[in-house]
N, C-alpha and C. Protein backbone atom coordinates (compact mmCIF):
# COMPACT_ATOMS: atom_id res chain seq x y z
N UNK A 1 2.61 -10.71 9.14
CA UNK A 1 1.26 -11.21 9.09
C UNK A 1 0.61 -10.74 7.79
N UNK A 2 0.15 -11.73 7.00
CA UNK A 2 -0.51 -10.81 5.44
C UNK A 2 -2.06 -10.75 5.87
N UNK A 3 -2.09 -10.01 5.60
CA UNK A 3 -3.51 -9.44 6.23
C UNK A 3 -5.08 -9.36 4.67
N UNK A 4 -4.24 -9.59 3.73
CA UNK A 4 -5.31 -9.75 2.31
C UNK A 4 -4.31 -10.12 1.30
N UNK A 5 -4.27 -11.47 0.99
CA UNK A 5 -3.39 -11.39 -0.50
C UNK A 5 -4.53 -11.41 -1.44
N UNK A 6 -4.40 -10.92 -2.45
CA UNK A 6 -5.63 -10.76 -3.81
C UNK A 6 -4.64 -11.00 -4.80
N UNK A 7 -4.57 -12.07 -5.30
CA UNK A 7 -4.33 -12.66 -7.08
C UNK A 7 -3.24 -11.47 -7.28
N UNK A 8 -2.06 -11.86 -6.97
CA UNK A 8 -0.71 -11.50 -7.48
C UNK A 8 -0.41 -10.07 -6.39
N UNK A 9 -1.52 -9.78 -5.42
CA UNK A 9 -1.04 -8.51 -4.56
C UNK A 9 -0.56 -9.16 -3.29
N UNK A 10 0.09 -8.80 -2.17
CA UNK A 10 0.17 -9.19 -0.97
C UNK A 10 0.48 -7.98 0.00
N UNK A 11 -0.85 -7.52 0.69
CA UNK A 11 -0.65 -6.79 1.69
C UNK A 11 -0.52 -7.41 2.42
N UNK A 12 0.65 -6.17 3.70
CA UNK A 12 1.27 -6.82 4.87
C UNK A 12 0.76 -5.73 6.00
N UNK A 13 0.30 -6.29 6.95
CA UNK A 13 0.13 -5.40 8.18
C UNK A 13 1.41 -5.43 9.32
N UNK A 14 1.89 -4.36 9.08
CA UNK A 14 3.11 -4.07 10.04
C UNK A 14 3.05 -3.40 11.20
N UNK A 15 3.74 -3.77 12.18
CA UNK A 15 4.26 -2.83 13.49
C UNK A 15 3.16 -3.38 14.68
N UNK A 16 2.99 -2.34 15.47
CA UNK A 16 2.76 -2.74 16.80
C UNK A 16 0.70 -2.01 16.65
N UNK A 17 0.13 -2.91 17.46
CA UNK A 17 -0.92 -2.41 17.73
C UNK A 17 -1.47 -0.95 17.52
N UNK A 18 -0.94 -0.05 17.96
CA UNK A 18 -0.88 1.14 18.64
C UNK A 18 -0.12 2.11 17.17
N UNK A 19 0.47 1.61 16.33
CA UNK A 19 1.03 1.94 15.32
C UNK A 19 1.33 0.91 14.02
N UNK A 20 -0.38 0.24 13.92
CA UNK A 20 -0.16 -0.10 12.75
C UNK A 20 0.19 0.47 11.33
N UNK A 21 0.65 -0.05 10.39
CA UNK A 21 1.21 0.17 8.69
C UNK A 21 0.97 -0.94 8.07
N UNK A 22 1.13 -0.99 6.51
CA UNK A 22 0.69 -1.98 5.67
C UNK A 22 2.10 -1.46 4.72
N UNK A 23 2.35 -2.65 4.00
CA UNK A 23 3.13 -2.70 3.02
C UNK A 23 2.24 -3.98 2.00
N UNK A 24 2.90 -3.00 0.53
CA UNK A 24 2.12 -3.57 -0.56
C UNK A 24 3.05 -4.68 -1.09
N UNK A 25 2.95 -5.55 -1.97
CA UNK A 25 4.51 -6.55 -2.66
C UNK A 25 3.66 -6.98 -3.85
N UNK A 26 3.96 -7.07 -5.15
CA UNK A 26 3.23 -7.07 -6.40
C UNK A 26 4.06 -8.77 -6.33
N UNK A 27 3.52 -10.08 -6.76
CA UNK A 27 3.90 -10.80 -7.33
C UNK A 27 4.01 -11.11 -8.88
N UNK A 28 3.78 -10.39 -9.29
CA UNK A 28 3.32 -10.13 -10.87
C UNK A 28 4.21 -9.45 -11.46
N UNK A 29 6.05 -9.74 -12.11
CA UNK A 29 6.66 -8.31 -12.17
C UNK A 29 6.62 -7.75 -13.24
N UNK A 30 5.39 -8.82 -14.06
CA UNK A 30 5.56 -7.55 -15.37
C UNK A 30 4.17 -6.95 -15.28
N UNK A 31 3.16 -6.35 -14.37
CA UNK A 31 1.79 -5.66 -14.15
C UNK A 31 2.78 -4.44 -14.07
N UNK A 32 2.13 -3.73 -14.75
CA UNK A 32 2.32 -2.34 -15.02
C UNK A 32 1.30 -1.25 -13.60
N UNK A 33 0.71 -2.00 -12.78
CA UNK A 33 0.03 -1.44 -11.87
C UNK A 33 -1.38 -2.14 -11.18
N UNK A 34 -1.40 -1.73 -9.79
CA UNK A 34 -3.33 -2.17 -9.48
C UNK A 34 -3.39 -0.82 -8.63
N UNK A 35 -4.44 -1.17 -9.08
CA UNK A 35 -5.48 -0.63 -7.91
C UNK A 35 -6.14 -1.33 -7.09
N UNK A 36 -6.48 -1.09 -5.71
CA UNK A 36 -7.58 -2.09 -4.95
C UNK A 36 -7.96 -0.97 -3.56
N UNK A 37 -8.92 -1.62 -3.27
CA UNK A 37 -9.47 -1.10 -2.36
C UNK A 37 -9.33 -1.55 -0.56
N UNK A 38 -8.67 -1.36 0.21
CA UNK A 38 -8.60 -1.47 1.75
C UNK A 38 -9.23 -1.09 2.78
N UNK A 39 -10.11 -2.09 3.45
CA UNK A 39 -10.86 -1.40 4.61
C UNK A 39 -10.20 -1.73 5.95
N UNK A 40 -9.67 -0.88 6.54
CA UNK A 40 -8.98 -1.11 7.65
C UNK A 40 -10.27 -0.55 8.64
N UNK A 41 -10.68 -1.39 9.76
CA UNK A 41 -12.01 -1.49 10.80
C UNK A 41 -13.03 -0.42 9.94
N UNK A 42 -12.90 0.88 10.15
CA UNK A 42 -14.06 1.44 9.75
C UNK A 42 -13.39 2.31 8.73
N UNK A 43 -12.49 2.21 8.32
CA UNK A 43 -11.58 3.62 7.40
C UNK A 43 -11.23 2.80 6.24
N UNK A 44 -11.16 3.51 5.03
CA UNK A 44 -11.47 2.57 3.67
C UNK A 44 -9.67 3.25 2.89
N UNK A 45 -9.48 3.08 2.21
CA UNK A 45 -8.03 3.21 1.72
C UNK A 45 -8.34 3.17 0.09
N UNK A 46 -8.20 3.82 -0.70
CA UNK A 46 -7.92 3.63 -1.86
C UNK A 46 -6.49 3.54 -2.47
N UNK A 47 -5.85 2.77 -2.97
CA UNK A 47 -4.45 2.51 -3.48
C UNK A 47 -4.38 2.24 -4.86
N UNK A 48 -3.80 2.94 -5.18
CA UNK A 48 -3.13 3.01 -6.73
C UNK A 48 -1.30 2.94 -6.70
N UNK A 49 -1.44 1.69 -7.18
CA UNK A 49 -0.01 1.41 -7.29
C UNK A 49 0.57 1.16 -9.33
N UNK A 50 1.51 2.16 -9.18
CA UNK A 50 2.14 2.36 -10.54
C UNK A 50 3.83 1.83 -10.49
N UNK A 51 3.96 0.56 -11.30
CA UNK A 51 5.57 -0.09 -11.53
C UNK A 51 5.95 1.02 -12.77
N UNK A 52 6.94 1.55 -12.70
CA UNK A 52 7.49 2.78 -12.94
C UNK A 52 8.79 2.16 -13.75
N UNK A 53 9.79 1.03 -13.46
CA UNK A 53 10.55 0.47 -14.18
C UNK A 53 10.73 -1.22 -13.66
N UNK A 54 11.71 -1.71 -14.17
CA UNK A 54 10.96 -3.66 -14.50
C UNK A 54 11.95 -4.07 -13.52
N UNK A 55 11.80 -5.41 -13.08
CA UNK A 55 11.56 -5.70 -12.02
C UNK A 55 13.47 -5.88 -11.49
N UNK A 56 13.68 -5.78 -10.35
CA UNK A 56 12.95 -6.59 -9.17
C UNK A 56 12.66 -4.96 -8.58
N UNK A 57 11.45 -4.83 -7.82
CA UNK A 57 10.70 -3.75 -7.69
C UNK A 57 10.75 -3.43 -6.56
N UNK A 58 11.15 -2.00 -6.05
CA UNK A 58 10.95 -1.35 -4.25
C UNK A 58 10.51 -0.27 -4.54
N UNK A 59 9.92 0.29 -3.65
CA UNK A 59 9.44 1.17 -2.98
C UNK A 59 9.45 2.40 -3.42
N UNK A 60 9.87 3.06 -4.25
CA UNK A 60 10.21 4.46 -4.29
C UNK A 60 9.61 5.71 -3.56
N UNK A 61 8.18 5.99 -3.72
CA UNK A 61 7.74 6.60 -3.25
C UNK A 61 5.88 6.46 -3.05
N UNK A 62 5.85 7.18 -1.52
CA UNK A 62 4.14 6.82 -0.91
C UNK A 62 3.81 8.19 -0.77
N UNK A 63 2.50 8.36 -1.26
CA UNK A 63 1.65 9.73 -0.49
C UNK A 63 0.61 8.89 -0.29
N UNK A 64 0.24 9.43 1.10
CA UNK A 64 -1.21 9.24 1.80
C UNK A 64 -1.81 10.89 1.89
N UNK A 65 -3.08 10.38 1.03
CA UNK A 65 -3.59 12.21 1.38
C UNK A 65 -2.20 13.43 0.87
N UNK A 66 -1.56 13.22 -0.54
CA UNK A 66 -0.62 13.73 -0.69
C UNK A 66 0.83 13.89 -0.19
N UNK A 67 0.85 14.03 1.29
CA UNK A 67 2.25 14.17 1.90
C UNK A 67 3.08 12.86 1.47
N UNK A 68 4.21 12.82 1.15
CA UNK A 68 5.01 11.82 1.01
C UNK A 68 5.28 10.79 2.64
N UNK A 69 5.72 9.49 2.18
CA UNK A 69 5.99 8.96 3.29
C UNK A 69 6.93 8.43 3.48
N UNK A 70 8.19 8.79 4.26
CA UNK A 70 9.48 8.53 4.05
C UNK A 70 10.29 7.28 4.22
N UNK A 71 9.15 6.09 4.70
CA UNK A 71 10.07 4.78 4.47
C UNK A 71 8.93 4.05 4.00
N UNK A 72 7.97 4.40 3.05
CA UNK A 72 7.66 3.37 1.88
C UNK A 72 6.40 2.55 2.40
N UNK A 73 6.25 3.07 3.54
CA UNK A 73 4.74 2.22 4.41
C UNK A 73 3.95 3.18 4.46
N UNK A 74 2.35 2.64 4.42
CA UNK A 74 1.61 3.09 4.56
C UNK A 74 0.94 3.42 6.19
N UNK A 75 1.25 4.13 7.00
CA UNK A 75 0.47 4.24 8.35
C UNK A 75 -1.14 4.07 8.15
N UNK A 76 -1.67 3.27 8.84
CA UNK A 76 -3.13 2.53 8.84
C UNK A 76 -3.86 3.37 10.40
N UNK A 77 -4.52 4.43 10.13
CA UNK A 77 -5.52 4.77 11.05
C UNK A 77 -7.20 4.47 10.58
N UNK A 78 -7.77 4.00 11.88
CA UNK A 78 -9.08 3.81 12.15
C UNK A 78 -10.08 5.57 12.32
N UNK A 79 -9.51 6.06 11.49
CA UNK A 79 -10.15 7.80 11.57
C UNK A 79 -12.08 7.77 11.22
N UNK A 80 -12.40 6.12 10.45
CA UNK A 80 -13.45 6.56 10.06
C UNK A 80 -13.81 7.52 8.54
N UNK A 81 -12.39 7.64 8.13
CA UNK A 81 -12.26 8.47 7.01
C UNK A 81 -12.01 7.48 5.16
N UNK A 82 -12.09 8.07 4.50
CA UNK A 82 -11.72 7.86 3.38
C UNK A 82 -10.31 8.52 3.13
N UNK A 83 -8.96 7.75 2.72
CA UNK A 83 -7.81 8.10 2.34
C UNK A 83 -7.58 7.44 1.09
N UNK A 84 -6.22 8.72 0.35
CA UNK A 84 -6.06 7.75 -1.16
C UNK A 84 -4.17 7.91 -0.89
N UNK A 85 -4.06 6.54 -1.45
CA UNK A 85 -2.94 6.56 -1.50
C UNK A 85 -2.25 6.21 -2.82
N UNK A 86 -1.05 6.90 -3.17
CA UNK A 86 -0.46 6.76 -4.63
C UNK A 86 1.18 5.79 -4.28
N UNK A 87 1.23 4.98 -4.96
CA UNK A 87 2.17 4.28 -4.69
C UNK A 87 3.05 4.11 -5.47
N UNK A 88 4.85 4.26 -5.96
CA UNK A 88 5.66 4.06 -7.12
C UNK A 88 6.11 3.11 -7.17
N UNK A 89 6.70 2.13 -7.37
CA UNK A 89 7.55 0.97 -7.60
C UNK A 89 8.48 1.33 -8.68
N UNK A 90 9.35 1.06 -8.81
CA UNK A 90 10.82 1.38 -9.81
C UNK A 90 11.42 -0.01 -9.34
């Protein structure tokens, strides 16, 4: 289900109710990076995504709030909070 495509971005809302995630997909493979902003119900997301080497582009590495995230998705909570997330592409 894409839940916001924005001019060459396509977020994806993944998984089950109860354990939603988002995945990012750049259509653009020579952007060197975006940034954008995500409001999931009341909790806002900042994302900075950096292409690290040229294309065809995955995942390398996610921190939410620093901790790494070990398969490349972003977990989406309604905390009411402000989170930043750093994103690699290679």
């Amino acid at each position: 289900m894409l839940c916001a495509p924005c001019q060459g971005v396509v977020l994806q809302a993944l998984g089950a109710a109860e354990n939603p995630e988002c995945r990012i997909d750049l259509l653009h493979p020579d952007w060197p990076g975006i940034q954008l902003h995500y409001r999931f119900h009341e909790t806002l997301y900042h994302i900075d995504v950096s292409v690290l080497g040229p294309p065809p582009h995955q995942t390398q590495r996610v921190w939410l709030d620093e901790p790494g995230q070990p398969d490349g998705d972003i977990p989406l909570v309604d905390d009411h909070n402000e989170h930043f997330v750093r994103l690699e592409l290679a």
